[in-house]
Protein backbone atom coordinates (compact mmCIF):
# COMPACT_ATOMS: atom_id res chain seq x y z
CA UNK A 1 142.90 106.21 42.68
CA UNK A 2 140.02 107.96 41.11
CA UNK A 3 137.01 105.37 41.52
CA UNK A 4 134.68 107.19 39.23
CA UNK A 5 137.04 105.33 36.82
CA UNK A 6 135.37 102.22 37.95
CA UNK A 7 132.28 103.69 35.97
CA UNK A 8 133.67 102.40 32.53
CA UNK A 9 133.32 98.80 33.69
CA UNK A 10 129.74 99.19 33.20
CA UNK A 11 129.59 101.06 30.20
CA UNK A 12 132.29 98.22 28.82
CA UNK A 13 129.96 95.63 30.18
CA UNK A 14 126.53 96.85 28.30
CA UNK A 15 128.22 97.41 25.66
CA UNK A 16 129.06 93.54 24.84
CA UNK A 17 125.39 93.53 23.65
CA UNK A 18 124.26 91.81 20.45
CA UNK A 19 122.18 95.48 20.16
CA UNK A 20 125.60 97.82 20.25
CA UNK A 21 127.22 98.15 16.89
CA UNK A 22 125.85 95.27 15.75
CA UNK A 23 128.42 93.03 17.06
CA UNK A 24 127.60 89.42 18.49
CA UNK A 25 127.05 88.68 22.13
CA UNK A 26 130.65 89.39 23.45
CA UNK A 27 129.20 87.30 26.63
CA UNK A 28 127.83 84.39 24.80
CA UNK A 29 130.01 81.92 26.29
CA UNK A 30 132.04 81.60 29.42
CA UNK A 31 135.47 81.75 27.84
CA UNK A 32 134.21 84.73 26.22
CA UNK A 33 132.95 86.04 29.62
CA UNK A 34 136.08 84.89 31.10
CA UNK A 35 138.25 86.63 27.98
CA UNK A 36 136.12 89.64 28.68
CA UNK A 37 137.59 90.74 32.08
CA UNK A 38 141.10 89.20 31.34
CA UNK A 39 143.41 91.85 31.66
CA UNK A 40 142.27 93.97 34.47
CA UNK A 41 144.10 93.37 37.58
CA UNK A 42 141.63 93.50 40.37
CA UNK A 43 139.54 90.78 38.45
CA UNK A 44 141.94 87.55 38.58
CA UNK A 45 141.21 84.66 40.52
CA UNK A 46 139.02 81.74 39.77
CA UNK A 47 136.89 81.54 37.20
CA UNK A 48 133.26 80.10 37.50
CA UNK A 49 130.09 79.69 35.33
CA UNK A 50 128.35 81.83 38.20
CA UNK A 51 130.32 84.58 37.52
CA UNK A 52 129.03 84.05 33.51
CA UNK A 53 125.79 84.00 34.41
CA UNK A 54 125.99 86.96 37.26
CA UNK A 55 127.82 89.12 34.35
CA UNK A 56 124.68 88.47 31.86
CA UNK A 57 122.49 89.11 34.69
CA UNK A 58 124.85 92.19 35.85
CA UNK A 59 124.44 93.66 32.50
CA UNK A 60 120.97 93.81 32.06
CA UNK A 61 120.69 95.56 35.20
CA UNK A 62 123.00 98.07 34.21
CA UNK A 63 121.50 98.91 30.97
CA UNK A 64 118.54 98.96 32.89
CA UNK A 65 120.36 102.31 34.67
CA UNK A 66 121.45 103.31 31.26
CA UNK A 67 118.11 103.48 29.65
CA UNK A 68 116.41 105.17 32.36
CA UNK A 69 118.87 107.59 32.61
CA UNK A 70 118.91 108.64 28.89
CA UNK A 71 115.35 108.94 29.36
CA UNK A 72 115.76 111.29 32.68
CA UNK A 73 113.81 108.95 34.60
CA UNK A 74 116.95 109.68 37.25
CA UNK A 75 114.50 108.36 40.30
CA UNK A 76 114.37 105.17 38.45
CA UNK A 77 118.22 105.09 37.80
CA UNK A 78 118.81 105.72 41.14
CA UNK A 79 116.30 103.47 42.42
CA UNK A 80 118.17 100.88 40.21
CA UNK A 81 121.75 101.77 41.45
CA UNK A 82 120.40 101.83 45.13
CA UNK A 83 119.86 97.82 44.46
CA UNK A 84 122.77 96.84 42.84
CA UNK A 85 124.78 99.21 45.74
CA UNK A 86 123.06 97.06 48.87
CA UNK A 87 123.84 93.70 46.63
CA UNK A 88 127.40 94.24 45.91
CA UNK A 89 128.63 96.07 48.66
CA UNK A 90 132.09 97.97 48.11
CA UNK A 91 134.77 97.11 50.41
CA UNK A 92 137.62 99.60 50.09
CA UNK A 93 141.26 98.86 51.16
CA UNK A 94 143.98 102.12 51.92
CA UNK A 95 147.09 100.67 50.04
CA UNK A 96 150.20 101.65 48.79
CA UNK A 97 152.57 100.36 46.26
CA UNK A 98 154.86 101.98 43.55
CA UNK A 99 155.85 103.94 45.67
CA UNK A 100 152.63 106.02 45.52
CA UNK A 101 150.88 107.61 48.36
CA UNK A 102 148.18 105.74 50.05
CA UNK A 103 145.22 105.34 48.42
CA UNK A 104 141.90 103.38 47.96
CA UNK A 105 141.51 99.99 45.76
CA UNK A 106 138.80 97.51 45.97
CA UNK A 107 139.28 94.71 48.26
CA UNK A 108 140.30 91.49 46.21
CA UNK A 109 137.77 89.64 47.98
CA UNK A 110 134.52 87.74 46.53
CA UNK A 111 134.25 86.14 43.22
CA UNK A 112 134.91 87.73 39.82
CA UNK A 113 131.75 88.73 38.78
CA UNK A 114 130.78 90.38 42.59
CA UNK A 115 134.15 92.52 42.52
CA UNK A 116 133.22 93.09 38.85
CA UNK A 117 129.77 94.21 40.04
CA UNK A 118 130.75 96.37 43.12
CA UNK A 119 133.23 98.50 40.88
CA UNK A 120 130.70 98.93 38.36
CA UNK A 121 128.09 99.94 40.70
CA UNK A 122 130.28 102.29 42.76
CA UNK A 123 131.98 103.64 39.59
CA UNK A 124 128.08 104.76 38.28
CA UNK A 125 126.95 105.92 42.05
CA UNK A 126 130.12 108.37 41.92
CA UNK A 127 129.71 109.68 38.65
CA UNK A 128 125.97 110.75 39.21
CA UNK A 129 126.74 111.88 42.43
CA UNK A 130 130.06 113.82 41.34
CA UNK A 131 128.25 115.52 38.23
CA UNK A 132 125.06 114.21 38.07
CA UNK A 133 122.75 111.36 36.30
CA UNK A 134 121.93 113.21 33.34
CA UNK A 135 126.00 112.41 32.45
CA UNK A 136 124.96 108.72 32.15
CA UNK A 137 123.52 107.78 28.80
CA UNK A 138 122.89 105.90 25.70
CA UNK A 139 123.78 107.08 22.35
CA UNK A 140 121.65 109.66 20.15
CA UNK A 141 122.62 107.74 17.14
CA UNK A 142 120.26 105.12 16.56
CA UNK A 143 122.20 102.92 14.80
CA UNK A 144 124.42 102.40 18.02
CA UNK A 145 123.36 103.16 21.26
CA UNK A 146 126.11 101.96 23.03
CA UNK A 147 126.45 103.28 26.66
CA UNK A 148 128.23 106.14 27.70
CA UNK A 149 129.32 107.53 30.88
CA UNK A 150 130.45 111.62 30.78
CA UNK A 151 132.63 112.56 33.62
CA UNK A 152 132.90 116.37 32.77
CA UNK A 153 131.10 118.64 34.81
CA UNK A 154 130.02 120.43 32.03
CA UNK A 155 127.03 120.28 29.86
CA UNK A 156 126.28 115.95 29.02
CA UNK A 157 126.82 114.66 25.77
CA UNK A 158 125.29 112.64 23.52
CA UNK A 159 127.18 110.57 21.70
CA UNK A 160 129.10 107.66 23.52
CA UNK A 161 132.36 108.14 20.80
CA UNK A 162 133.82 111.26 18.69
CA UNK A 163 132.59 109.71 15.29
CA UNK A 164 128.57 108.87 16.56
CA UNK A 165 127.57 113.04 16.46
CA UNK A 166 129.23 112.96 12.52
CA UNK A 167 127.21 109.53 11.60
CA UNK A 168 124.24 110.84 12.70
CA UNK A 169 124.29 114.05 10.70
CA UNK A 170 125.30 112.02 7.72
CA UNK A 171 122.32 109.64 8.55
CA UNK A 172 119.76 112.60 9.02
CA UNK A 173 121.12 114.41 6.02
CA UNK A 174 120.95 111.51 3.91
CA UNK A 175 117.08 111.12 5.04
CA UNK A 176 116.57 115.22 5.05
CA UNK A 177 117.46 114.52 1.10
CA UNK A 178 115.73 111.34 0.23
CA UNK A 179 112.06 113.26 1.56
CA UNK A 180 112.91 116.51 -0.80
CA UNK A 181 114.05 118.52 1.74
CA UNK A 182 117.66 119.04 0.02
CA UNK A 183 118.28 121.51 -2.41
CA UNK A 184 119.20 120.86 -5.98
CA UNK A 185 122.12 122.03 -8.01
CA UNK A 186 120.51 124.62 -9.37
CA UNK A 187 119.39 126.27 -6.62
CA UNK A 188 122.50 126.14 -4.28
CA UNK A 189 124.54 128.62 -2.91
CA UNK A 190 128.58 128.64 -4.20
């Protein structure tokens, strides 16, 4: 299992923001928290109104990391990630199932929101590690900045989706016109 995969539990997490794509608070209430990490596997068991709370909490911390590494303050991000590492400790398990070779999961132990936490944490720790903090980000375009994590070792990105870097030249066009910078009919080339 590739745990850097872990990483898009935080970006998933600051994204349920009132602030990204204008969406309401996707955490506003515990069955919405609890709705939130239906579906993945290593996050069933019971469900508290800690773990609500520790997933608001969780998620300002994160975009904490976020913003600080968009704005290459990396000692901050890591300072941040060092934290959340020491308060959710990972606790990896060798299993096999499927028929698959062995290999590492998360242990199952600890409530929802900790195991929720520790993947999160470890996920962002691996990916700055594997190819550096500057591949952890918020979006350029302004009218989203949703989080973003970019496992590729090459050069970071910007944008957290494919259609953010075409809004954004659409957006700055549409301003680049609207101040006089744009040309007019008569003038252009074709």
């Amino acid at each position: 299992m590739d745990l850097t995969s872990y990483a898009d539990l935080a970006v998933r997490l600051v994204n349920t923001a009132v602030s990204v794509d204008s969406h309401a608070d996707q955490l506003g209430t515990s069955d919405a928290s609890r709705a939130f990490v239906a579906g993945h596997p290593h996050l069933t068991g019971p469900w508290t109104h800690h773990d609500h709370d520790a997933l608001r909490s969780l998620r300002a911390e994160l975009t904490a990391i976020f913003t600080a590494a968009a704005e290459r303050d990396y000692a901050a991000a890591a300072e941040k990630m060092n934290v959340l590492l020491v308060q959710y400790p990972v606790r990896p398990v060798l299993t096999r199932h499927d028929r698959s070779r062995w290999h590492l999961h998360l242990d199952q132990s600890g409530s929802v929101a900790d195991r929720y936490a520790a993947g999160a944490v470890y996920g962002l720790a691996a990916i700055a590690t594997g190819v550096g903090m500057n591949h952890l980000g918020i979006c350029a375009n302004p009218d989203c900045r949703g989080a973003f994590v970019d496992p590729a070792p090459s050069r970071p990105r910007r944008y957290c989706a494919q259609h953010c870097p075409d809004t954004a030249n659409v957006t700055a066009f549409r301003e680049h016109r609207r101040a006089g910078g744009g040309l007019s009919a008569s003038t252009a080339v074709g």
